[in-house]
C-alpha atoms as a PDB file:
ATOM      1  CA  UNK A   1       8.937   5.322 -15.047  1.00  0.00           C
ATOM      2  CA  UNK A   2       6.228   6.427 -12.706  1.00  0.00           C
ATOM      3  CA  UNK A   3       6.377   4.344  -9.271  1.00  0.00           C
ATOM      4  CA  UNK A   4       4.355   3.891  -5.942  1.00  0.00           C
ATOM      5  CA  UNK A   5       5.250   1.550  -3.348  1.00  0.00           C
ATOM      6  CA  UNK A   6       2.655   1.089  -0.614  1.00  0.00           C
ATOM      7  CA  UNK A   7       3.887  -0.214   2.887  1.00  0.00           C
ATOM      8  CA  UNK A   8       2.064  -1.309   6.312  1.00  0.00           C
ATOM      9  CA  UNK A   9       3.635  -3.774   8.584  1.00  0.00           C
ATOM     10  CA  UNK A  10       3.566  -7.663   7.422  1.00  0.00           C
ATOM     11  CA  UNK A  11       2.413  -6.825   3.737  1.00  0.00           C
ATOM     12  CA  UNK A  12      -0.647  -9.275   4.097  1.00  0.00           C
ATOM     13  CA  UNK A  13      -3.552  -6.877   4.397  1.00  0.00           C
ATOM     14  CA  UNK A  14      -3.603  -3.506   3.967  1.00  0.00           C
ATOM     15  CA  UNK A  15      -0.657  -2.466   1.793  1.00  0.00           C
ATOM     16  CA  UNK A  16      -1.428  -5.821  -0.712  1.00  0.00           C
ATOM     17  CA  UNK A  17      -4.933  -4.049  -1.234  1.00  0.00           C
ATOM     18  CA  UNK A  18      -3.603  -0.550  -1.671  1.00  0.00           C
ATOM     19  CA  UNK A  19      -1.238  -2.267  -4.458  1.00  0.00           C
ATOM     20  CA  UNK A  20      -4.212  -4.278  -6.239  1.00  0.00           C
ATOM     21  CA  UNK A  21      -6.887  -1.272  -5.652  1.00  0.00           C
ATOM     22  CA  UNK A  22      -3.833   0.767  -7.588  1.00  0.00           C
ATOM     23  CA  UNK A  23      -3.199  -1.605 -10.295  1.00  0.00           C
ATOM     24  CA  UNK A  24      -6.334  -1.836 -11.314  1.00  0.00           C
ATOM     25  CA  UNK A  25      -7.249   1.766 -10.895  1.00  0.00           C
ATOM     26  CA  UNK A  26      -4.039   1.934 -13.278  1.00  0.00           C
ATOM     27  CA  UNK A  27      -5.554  -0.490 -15.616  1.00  0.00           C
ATOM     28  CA  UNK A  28      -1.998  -3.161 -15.273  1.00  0.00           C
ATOM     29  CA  UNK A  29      -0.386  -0.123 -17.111  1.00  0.00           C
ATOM     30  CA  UNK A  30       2.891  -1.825 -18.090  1.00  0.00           C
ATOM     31  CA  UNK A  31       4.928   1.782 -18.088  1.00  0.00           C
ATOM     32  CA  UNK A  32       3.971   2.051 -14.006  1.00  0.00           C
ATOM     33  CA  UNK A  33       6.253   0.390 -11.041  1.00  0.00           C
ATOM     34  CA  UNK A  34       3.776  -0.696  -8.840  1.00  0.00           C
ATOM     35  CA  UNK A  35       4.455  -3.152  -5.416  1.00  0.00           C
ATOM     36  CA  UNK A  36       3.741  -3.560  -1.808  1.00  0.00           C
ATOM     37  CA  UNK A  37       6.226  -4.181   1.339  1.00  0.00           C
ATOM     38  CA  UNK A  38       6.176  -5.029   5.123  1.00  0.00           C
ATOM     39  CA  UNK A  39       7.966  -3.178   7.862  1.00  0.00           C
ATOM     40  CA  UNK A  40       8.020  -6.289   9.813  1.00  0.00           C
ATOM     41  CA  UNK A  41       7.607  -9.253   7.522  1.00  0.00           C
ATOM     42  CA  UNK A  42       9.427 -12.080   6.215  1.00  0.00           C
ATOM     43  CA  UNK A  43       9.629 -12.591   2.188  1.00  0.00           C
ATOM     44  CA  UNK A  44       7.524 -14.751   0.114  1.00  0.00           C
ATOM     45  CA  UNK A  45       4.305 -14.987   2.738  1.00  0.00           C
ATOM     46  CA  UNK A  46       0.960 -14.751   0.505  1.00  0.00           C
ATOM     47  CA  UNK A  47      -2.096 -12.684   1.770  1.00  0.00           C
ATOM     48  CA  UNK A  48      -4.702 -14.077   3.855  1.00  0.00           C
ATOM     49  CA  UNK A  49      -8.033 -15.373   2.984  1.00  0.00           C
ATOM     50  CA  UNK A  50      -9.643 -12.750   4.223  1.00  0.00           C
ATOM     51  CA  UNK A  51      -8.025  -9.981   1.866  1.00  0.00           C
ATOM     52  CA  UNK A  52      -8.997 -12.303  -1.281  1.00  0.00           C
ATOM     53  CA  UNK A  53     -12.353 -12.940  -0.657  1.00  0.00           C
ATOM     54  CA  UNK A  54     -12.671  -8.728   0.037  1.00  0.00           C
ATOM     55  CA  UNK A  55     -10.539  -8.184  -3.289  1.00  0.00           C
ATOM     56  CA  UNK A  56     -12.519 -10.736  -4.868  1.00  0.00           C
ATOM     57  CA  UNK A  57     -15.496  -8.664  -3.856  1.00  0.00           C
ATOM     58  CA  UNK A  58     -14.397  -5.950  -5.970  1.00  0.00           C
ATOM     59  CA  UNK A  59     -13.345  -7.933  -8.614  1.00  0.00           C
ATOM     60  CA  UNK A  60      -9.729  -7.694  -8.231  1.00  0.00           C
ATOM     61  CA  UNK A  61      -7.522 -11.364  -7.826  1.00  0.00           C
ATOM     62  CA  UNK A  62      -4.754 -10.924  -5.155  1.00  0.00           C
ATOM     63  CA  UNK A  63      -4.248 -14.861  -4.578  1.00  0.00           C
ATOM     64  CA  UNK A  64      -0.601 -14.040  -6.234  1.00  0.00           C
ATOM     65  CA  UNK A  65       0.260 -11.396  -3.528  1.00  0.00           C
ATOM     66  CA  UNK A  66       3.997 -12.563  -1.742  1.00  0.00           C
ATOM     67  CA  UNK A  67       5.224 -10.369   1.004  1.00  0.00           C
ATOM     68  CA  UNK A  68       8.530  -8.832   0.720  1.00  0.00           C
ATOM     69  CA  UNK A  69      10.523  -6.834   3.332  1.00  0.00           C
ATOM     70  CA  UNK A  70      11.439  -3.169   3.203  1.00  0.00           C
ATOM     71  CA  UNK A  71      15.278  -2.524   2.280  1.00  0.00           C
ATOM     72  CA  UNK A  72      17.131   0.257   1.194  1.00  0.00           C
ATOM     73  CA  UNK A  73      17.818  -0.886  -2.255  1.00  0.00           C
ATOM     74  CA  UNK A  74      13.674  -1.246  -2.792  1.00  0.00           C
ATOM     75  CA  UNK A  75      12.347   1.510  -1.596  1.00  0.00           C
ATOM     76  CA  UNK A  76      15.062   3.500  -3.799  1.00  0.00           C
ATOM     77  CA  UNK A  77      13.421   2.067  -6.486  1.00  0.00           C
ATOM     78  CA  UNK A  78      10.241   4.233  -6.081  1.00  0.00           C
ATOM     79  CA  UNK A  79       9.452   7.436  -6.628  1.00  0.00           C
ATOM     80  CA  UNK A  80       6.572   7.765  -4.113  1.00  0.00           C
ATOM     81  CA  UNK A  81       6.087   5.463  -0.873  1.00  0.00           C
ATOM     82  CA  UNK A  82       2.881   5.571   0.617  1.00  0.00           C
ATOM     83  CA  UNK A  83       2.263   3.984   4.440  1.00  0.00           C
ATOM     84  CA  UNK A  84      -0.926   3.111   5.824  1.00  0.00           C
ATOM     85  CA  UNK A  85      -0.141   4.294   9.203  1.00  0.00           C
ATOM     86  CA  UNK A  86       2.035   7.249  10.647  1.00  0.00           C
ATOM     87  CA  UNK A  87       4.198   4.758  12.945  1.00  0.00           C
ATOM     88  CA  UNK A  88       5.409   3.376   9.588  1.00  0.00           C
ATOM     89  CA  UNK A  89       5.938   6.571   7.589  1.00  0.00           C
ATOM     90  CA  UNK A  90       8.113   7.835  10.885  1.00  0.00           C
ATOM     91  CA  UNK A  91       9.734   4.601  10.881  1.00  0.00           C
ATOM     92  CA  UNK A  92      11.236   5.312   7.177  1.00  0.00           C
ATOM     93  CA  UNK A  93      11.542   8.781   7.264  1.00  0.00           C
ATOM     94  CA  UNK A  94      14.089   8.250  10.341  1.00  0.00           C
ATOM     95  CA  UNK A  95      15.624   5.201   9.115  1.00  0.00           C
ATOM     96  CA  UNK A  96      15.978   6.850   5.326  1.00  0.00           C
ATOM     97  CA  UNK A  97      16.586  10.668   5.935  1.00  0.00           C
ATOM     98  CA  UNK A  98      17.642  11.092   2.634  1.00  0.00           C
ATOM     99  CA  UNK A  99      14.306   9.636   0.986  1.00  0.00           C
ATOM    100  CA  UNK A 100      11.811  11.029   3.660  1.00  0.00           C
ATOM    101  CA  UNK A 101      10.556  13.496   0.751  1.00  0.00           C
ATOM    102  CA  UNK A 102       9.047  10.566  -1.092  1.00  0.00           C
ATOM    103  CA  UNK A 103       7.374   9.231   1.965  1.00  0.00           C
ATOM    104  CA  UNK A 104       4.137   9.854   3.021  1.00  0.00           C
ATOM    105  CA  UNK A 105       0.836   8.605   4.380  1.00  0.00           C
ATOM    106  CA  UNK A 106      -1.828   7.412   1.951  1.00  0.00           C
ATOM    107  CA  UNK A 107      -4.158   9.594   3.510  1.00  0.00           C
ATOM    108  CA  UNK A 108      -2.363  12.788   2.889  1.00  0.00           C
ATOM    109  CA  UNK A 109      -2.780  12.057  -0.711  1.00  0.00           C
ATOM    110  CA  UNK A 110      -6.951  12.973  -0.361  1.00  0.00           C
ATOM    111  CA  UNK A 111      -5.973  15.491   2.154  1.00  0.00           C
ATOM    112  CA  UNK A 112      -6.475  13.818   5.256  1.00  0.00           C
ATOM    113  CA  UNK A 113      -3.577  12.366   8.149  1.00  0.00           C
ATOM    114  CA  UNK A 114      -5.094   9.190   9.731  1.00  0.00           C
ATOM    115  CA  UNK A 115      -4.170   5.599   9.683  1.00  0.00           C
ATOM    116  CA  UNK A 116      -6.023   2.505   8.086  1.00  0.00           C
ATOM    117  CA  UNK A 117      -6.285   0.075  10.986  1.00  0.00           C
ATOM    118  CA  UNK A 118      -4.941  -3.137  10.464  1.00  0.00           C
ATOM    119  CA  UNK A 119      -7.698  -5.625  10.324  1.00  0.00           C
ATOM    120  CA  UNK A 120      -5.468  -8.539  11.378  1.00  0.00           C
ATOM    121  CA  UNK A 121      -7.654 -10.962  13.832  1.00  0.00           C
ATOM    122  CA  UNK A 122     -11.167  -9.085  13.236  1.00  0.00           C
ATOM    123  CA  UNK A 123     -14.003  -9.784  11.556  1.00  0.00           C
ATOM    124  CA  UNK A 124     -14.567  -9.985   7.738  1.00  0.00           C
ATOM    125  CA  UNK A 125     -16.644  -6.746   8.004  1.00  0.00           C
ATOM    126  CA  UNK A 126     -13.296  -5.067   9.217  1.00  0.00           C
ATOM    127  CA  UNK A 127     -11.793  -6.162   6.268  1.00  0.00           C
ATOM    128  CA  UNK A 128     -14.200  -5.135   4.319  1.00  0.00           C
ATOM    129  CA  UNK A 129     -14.203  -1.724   6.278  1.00  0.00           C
ATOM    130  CA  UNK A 130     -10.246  -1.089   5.831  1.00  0.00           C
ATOM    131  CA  UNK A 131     -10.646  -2.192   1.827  1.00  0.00           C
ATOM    132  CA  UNK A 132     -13.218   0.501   1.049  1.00  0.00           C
ATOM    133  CA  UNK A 133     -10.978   3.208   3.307  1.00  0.00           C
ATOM    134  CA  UNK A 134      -8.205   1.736   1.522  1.00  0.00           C
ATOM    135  CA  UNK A 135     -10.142   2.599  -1.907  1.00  0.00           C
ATOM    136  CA  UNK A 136     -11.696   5.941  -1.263  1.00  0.00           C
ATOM    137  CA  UNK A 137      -8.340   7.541  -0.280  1.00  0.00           C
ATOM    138  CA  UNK A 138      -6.373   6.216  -3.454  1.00  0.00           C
ATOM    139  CA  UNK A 139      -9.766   7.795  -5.860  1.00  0.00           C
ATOM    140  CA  UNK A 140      -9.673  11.009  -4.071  1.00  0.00           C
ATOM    141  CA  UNK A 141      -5.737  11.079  -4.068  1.00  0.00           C
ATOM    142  CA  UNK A 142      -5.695   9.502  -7.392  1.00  0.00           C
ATOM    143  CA  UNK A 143      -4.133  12.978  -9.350  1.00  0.00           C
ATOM    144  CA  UNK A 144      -1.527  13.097  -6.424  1.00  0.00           C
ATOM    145  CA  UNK A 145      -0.195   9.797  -6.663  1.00  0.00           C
ATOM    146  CA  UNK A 146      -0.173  10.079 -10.187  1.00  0.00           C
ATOM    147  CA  UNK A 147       1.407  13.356 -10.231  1.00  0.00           C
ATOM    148  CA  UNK A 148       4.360  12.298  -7.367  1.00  0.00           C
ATOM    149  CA  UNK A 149       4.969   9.234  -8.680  1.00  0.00           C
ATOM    150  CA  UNK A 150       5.796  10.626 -11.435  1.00  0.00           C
END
């Protein structure tokens, strides 16, 4: 079964939209594993208002979205783990040698190696800025992720 995991620190903002922007890019494809997880997070916590109204915006509905923690026995579950910042790929790759092949940044899968700022605290607009950043890098990596999630 193809699966992607997408990770960022509390699972509130960024990795919830990279795992709603997928899904839907997917089409809710029932034959694809497809979640989000924190670094540093406790289970169960939903998203904020801020990443549903900028969902919303695209038409997506994450007002289900509950955080869950990163744990050996979930990220083994997925074929390809994508971070939205380097500190967290390092952070697994160290702390999971053996499954640092299936981690990498989101960026890297549209051929580029920067973070997506956290917009915790700002503005709606840098919401809005880290959604379509968060959206342009998973339609030009689309064929990767497809391909490595495999």
């Amino acid at each position: 079964m193809p699966s992607v995991l997408f990770v960022c620190t509390g699972n509130l903002h960024r990795s919830p939209m990279a795992e709603y922007f997928f899904k839907d890019k997917i089409g809710q494809n029932p034959a694809w594993q497809i979640a989000s997880a924190g670094t540093y997070t406790r289970n169960g916590l939903p998203t904020t208002p801020e990443v549903i109204t900028v969902m919303n915006q695209y038409g997506i509905n994450a007002r289900n979205h509950r955080s869950q923690e990163i744990n050996r026995i979930l990220l083994e579950n997925y074929n390809l783990i994508l971070c939205l910042a380097s500190n967290h790929k390092e952070a697994l790759q160290a702390e999971f040698p053996d499954l640092a092949e299936r981690i990498f940044l989101l960026s890297e899968m549209g051929g580029k190696t920067v973070d997506v700022e956290d917009p915790i605290g700002g503005p709606m607009l840098e919401f809005q800025a880290a959604a379509r950043e968060i959206n342009e890098y998973l339609t030009t990596g689309f064929e990767r992720i497809v391909e490595l999630a495999g």
